[in-house]
C-alpha atoms as a PDB file:
ATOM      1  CA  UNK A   1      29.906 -47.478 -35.362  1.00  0.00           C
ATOM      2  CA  UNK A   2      31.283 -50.552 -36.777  1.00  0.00           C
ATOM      3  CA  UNK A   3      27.989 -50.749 -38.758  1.00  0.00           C
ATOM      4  CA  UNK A   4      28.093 -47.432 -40.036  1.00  0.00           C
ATOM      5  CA  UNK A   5      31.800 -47.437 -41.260  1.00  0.00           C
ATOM      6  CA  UNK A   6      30.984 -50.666 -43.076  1.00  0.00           C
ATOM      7  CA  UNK A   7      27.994 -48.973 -44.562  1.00  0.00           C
ATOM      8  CA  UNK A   8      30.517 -45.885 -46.083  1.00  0.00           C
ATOM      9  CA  UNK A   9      33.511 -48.480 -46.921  1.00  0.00           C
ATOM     10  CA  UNK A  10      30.779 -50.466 -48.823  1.00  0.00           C
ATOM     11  CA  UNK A  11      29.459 -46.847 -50.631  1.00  0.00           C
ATOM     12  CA  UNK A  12      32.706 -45.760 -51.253  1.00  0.00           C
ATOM     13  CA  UNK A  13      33.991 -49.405 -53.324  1.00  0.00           C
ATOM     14  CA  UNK A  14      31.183 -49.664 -55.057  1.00  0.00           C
ATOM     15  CA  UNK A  15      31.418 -45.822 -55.983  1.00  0.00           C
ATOM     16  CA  UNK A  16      34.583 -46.558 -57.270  1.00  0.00           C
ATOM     17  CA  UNK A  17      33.510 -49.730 -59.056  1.00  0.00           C
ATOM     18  CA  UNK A  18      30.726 -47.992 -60.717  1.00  0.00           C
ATOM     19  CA  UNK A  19      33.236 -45.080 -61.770  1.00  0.00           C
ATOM     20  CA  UNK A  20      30.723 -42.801 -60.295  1.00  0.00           C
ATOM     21  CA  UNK A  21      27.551 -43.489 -60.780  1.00  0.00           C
ATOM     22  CA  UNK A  22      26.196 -44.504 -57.140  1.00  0.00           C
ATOM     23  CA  UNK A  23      27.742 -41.285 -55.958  1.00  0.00           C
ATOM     24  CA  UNK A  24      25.729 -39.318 -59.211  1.00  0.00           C
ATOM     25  CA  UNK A  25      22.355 -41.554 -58.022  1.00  0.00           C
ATOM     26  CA  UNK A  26      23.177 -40.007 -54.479  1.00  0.00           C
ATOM     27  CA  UNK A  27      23.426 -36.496 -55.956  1.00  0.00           C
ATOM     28  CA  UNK A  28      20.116 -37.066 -57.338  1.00  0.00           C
ATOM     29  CA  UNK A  29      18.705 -38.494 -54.869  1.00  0.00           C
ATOM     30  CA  UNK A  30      19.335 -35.591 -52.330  1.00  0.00           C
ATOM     31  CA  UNK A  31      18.359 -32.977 -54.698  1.00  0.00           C
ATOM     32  CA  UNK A  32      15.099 -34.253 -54.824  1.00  0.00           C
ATOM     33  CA  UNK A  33      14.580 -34.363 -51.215  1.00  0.00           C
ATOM     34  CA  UNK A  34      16.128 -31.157 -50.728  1.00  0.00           C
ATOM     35  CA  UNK A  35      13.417 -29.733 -53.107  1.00  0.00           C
ATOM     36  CA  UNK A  36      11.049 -31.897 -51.666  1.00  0.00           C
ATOM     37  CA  UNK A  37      11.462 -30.556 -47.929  1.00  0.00           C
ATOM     38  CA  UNK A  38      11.462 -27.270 -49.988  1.00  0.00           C
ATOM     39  CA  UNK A  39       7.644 -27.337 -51.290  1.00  0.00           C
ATOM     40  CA  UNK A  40       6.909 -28.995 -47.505  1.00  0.00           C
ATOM     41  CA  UNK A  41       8.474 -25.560 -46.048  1.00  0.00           C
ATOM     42  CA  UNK A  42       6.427 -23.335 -48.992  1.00  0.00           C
ATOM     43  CA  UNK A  43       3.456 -25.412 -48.363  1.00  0.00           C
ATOM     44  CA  UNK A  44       3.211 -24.681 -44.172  1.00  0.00           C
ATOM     45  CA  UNK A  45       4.220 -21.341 -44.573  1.00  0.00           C
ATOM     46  CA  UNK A  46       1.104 -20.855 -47.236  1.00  0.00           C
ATOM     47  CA  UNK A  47      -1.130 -22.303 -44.707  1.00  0.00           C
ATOM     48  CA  UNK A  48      -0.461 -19.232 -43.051  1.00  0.00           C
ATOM     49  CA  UNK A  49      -0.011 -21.301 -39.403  1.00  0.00           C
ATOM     50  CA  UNK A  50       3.286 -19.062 -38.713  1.00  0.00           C
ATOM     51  CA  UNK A  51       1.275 -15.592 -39.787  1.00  0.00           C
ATOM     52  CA  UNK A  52      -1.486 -16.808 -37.426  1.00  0.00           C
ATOM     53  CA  UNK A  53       0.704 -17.464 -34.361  1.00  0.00           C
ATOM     54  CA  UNK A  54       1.818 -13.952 -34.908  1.00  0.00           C
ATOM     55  CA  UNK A  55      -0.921 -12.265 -35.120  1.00  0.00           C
ATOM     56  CA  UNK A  56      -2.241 -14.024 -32.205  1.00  0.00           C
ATOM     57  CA  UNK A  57       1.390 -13.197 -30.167  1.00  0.00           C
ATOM     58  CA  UNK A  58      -0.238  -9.720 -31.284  1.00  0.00           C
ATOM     59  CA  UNK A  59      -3.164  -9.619 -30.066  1.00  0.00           C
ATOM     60  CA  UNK A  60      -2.249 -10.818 -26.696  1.00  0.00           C
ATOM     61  CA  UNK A  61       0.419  -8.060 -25.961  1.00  0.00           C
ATOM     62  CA  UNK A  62      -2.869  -5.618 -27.316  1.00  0.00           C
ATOM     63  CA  UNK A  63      -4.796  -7.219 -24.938  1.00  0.00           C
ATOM     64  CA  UNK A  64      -2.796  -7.248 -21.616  1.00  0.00           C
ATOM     65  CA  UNK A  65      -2.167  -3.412 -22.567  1.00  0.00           C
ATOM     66  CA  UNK A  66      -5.907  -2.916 -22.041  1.00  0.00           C
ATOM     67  CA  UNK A  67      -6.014  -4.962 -19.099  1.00  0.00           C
ATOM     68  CA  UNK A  68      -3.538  -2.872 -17.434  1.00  0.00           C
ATOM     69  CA  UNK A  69      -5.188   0.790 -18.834  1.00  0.00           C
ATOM     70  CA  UNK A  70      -8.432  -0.630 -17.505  1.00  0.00           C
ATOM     71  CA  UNK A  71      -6.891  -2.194 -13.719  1.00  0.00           C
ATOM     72  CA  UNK A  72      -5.149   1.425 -13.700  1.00  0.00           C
ATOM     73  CA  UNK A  73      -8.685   3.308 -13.911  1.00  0.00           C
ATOM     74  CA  UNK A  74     -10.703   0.284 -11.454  1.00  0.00           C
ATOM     75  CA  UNK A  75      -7.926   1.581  -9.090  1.00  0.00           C
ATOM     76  CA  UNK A  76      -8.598   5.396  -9.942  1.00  0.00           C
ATOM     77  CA  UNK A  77     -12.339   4.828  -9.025  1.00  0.00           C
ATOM     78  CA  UNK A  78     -11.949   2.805  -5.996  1.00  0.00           C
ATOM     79  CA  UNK A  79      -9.282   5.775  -4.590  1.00  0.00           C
ATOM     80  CA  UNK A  80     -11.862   8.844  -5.713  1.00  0.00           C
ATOM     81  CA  UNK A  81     -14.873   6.180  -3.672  1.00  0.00           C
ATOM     82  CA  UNK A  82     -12.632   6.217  -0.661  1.00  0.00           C
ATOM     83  CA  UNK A  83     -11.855   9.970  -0.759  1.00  0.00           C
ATOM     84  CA  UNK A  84     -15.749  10.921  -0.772  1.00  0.00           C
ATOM     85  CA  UNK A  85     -16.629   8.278   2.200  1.00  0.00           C
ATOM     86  CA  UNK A  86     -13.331  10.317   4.096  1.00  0.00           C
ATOM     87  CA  UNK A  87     -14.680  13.405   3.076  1.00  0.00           C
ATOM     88  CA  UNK A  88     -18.249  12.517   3.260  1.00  0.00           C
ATOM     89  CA  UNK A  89     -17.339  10.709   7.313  1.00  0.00           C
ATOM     90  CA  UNK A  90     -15.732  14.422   8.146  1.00  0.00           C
ATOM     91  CA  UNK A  91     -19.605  16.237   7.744  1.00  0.00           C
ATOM     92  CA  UNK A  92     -20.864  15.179  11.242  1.00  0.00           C
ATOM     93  CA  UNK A  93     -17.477  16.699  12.597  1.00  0.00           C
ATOM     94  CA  UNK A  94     -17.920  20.257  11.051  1.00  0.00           C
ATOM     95  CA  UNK A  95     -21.141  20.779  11.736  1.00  0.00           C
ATOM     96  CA  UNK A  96     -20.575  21.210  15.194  1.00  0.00           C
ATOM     97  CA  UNK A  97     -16.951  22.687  14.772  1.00  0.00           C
ATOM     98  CA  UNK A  98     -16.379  25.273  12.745  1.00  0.00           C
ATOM     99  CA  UNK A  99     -12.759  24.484  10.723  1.00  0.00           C
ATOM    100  CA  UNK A 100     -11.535  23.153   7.285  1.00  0.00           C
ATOM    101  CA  UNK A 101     -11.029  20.288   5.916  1.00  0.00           C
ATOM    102  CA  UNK A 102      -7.286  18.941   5.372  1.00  0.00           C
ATOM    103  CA  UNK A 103      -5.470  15.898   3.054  1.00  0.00           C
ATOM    104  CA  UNK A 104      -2.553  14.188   4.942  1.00  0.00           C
ATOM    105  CA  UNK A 105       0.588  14.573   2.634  1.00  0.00           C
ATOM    106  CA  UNK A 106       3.231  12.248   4.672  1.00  0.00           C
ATOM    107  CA  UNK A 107       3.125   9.225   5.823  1.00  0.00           C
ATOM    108  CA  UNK A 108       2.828   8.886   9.394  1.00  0.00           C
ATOM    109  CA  UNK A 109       4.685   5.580  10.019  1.00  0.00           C
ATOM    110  CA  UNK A 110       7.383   7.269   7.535  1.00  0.00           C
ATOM    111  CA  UNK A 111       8.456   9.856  11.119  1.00  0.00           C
ATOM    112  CA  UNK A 112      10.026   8.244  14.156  1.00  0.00           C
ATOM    113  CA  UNK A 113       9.000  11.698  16.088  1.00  0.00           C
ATOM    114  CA  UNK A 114       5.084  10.843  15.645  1.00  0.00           C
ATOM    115  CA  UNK A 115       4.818  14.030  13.429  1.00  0.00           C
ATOM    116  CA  UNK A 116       3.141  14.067   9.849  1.00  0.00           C
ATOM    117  CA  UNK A 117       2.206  17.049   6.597  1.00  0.00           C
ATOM    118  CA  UNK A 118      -1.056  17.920   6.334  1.00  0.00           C
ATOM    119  CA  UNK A 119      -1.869  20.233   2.698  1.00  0.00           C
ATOM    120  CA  UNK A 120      -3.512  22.911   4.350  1.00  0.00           C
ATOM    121  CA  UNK A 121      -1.194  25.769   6.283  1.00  0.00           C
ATOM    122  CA  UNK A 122      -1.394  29.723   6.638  1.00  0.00           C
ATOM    123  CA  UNK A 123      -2.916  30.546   3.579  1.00  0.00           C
ATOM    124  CA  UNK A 124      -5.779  28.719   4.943  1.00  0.00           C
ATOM    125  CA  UNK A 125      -6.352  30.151   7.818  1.00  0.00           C
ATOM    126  CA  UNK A 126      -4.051  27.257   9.949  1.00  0.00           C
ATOM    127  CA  UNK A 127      -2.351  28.464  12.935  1.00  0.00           C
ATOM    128  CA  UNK A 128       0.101  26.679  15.624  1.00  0.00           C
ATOM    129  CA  UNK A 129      -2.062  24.872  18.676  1.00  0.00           C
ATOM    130  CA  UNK A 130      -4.530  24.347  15.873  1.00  0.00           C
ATOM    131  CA  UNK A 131      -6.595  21.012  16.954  1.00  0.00           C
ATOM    132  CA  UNK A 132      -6.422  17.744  14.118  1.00  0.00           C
ATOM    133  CA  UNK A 133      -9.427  15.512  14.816  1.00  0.00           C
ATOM    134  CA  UNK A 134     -10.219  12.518  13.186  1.00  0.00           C
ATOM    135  CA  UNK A 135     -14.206  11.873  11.338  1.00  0.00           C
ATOM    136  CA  UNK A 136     -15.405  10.782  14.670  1.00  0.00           C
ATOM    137  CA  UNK A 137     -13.858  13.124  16.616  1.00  0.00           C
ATOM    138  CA  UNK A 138     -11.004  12.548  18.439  1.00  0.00           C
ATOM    139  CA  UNK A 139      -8.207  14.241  18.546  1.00  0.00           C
ATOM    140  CA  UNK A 140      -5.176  13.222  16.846  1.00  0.00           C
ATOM    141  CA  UNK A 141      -2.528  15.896  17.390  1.00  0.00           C
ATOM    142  CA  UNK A 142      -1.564  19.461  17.301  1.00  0.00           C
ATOM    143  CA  UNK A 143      -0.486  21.669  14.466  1.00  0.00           C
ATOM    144  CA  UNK A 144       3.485  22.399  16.118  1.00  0.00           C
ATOM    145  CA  UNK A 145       4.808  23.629  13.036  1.00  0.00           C
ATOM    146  CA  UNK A 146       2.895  26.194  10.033  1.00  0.00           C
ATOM    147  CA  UNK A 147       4.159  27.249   6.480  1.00  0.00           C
ATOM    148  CA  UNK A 148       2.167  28.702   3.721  1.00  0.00           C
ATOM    149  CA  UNK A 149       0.408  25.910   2.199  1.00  0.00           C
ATOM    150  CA  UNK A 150       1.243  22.867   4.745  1.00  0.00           C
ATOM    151  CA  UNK A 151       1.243  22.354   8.224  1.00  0.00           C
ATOM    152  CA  UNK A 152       3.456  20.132  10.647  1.00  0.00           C
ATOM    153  CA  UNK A 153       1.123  17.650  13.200  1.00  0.00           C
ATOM    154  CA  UNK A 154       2.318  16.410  15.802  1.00  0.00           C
ATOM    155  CA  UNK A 155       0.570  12.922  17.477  1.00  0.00           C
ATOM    156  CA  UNK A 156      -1.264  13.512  20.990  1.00  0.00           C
ATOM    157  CA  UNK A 157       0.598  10.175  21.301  1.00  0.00           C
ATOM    158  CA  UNK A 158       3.884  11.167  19.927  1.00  0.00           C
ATOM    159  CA  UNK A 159       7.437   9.388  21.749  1.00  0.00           C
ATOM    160  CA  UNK A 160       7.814  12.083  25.243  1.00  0.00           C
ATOM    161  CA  UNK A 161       4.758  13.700  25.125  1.00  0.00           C
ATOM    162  CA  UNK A 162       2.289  14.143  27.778  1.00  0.00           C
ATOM    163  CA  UNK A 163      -1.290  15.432  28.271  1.00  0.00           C
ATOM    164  CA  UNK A 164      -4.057  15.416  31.046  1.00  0.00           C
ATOM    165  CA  UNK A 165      -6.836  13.657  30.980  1.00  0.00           C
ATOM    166  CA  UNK A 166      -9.437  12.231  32.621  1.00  0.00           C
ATOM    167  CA  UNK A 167     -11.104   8.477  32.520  1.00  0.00           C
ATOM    168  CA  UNK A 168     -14.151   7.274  34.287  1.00  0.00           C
ATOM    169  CA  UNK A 169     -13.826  10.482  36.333  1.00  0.00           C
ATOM    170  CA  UNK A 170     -10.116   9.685  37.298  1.00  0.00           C
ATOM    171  CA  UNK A 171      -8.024  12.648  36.727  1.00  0.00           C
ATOM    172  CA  UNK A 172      -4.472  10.860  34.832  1.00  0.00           C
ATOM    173  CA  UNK A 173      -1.272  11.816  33.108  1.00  0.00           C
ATOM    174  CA  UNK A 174      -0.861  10.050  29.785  1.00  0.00           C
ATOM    175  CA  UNK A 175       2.761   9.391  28.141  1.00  0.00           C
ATOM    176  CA  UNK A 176       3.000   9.139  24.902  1.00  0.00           C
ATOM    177  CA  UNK A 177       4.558   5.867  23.702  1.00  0.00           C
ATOM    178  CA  UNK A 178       4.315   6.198  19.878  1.00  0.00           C
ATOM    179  CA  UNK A 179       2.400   4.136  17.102  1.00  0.00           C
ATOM    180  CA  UNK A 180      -0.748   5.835  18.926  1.00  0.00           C
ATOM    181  CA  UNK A 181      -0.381   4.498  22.211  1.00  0.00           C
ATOM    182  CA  UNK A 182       0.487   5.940  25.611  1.00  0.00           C
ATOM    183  CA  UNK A 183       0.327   5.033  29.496  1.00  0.00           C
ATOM    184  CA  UNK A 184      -0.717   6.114  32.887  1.00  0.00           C
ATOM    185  CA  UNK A 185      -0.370   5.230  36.125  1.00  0.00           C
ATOM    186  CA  UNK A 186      -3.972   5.019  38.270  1.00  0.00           C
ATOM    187  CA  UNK A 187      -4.436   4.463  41.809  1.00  0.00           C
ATOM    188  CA  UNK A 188      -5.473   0.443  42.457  1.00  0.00           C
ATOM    189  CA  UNK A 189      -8.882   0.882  43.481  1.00  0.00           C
ATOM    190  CA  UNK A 190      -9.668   2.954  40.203  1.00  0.00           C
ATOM    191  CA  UNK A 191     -12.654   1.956  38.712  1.00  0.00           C
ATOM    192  CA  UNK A 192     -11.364   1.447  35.120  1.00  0.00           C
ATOM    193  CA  UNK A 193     -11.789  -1.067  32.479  1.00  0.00           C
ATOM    194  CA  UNK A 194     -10.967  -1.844  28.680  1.00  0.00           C
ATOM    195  CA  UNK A 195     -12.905   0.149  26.153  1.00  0.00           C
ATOM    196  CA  UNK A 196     -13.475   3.157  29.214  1.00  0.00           C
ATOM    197  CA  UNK A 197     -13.386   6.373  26.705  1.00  0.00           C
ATOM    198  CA  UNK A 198     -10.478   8.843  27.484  1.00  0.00           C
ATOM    199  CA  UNK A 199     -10.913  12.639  27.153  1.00  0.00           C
ATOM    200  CA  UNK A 200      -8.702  16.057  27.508  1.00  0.00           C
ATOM    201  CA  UNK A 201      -9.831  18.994  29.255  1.00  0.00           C
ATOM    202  CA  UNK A 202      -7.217  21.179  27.593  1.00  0.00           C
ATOM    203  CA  UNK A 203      -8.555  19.645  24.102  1.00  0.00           C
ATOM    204  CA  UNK A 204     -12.223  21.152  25.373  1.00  0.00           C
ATOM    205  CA  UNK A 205     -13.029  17.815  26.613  1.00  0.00           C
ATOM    206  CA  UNK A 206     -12.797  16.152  23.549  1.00  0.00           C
ATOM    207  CA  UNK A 207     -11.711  12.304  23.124  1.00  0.00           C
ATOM    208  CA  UNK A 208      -8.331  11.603  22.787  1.00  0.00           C
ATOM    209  CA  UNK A 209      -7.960   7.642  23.121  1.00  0.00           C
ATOM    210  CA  UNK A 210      -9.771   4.469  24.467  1.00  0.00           C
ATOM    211  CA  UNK A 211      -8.476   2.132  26.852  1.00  0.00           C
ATOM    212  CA  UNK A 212      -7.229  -1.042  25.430  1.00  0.00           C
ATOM    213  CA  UNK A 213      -5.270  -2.448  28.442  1.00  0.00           C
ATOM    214  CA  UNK A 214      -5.628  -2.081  32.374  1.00  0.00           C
ATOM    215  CA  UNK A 215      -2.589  -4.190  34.270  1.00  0.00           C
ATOM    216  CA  UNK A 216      -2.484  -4.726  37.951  1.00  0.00           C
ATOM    217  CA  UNK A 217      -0.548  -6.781  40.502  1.00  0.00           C
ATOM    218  CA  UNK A 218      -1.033  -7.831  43.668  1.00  0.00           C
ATOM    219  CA  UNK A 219       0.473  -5.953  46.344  1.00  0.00           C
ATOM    220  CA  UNK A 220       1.053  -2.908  44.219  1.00  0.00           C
ATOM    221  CA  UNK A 221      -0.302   0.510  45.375  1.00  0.00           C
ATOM    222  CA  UNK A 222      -1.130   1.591  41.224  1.00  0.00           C
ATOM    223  CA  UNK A 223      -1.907   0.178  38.221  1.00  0.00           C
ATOM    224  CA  UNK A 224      -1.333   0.638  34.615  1.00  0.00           C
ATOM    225  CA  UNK A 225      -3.532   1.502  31.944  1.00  0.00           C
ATOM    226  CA  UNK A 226      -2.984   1.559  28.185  1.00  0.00           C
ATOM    227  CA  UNK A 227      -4.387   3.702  26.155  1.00  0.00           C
ATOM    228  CA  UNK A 228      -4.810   3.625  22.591  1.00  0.00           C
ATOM    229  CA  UNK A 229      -5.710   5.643  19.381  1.00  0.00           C
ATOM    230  CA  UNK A 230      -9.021   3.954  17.765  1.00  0.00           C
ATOM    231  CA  UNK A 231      -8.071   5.397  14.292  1.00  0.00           C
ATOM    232  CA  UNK A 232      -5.624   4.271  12.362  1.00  0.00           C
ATOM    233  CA  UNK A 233      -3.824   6.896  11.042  1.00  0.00           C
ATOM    234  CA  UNK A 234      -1.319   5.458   8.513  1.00  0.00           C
ATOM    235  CA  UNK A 235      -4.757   4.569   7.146  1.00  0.00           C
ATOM    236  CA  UNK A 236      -6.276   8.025   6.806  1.00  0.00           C
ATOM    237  CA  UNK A 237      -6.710  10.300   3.432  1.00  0.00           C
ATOM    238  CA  UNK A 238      -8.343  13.707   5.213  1.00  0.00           C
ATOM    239  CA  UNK A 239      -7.994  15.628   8.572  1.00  0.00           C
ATOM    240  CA  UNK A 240     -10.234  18.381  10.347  1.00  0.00           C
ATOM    241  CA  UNK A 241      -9.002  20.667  11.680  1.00  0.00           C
ATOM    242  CA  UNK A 242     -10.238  23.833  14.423  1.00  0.00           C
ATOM    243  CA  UNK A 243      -8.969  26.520  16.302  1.00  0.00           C
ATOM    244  CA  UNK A 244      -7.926  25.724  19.844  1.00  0.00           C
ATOM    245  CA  UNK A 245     -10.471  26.915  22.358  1.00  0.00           C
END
């Protein structure tokens, strides 16, 4: 600081002394570098370096607008491949039962009852007690509810409901416990393990679950089995469904 004021006091006296002419040298002086950073300025814009970063800043945004259209129409493709392997997986099941083919239009883990839309309802033909079965046929609910073009399913394993069925010849009464699970109580000497297939005679003896847990302890006179869904139906695009026998 000290420097610098000496520096001006020195400008200033000999400005004076002069009667102007070091402060006229200065004018000079900073017109010509004025014009000189001038022609630098003229001479990089020329050079076109600013023009090319913007065309470049451009091109980009161009670019990452076709990246999107063309991640927006991978996506398209992959959905349409998984439709025909749903649709494609459903074959084997109507072959052998005659029924129609059904998209799922709500999402099952969206309903705390175990319920869910599928598009298809009495303009097709879709009745109440209406069977849903999965591609590999098991049976994932009943139609409890029918309008004109959709239908109300509710979960073989919905919260409170029950159903009869049988498991490695053991005659059982499954609960429904929701997220596609349910439980029975077996009597201990029951010969029933993990992956044993359960079926429903009121569903013409088709599958309804498979075991995934059998619990037992000592001393008591039953013992608990778990049965689960083996489809995952948050998962699934398409439904079949048939008449109830």
């Amino acid at each position: 600081m000290l420097i610098a004021t000496g520096v001006v006091l020195a400008f200033v006296i000999a400005d004076q002394w002069s009667g102007g002419i070091v402060r006229d040298g200065a004018r000079v002086g900073s017109s010509f570098i004025s014009g000189y950073v001038s022609s630098a300025a003229l001479a990089v814009l020329h050079t076109g370096f600013f023009s090319s970063r913007r065309a470049l800043s451009v091109e980009n945004a161009e670019l990452q607008t076709v990246i999107k259209i063309l991640e927006e129409r991978i996506a398209g493709y992959q959905a349409l491949e998984e439709e025909n392997v749903s649709l494609r997986s459903l074959l084997s099941v109507s072959k052998k039962n005659a029924g129609i083919t059904a998209p799922i239009v709500s999402s099952v883990r969206a309903s705390p009852y175990g319920t869910f839309l599928v598009g298809a309802g009495e303009s097709s033909g879709i009745l109440m007690g209406h069977i849903v079965l999965s591609s590999g046929g098991f049976v994932l609910g009943v139609v409890s509810d029918g309008g004109l073009t959709t239908s109300l399913v509710t979960s073989v394993f919905a919260p409170e409901e029950t159903v009869r069925a049988v498991v490695s010849g053991v005659s059982i009464l499954l609960e429904g416990r929701g997220g596609d699970n349910a439980r029975a109580e077996v009597p201990r000497d029951a010969r029933i393990a993990p992956g044993d297939i359960v079926v429903a005679p009121e569903y013409d003896g088709r599958p309804i679950g498979v075991v995934g847990e059998v619990v037992f302890h000592s001393g008591d006179a039953s013992k608990t089995i778990y049965v689960r869904l083996p489809v995952n139906l948050a998962s699934l695009g398409f439904v079949y469904i048939v008449p109830r026998p």
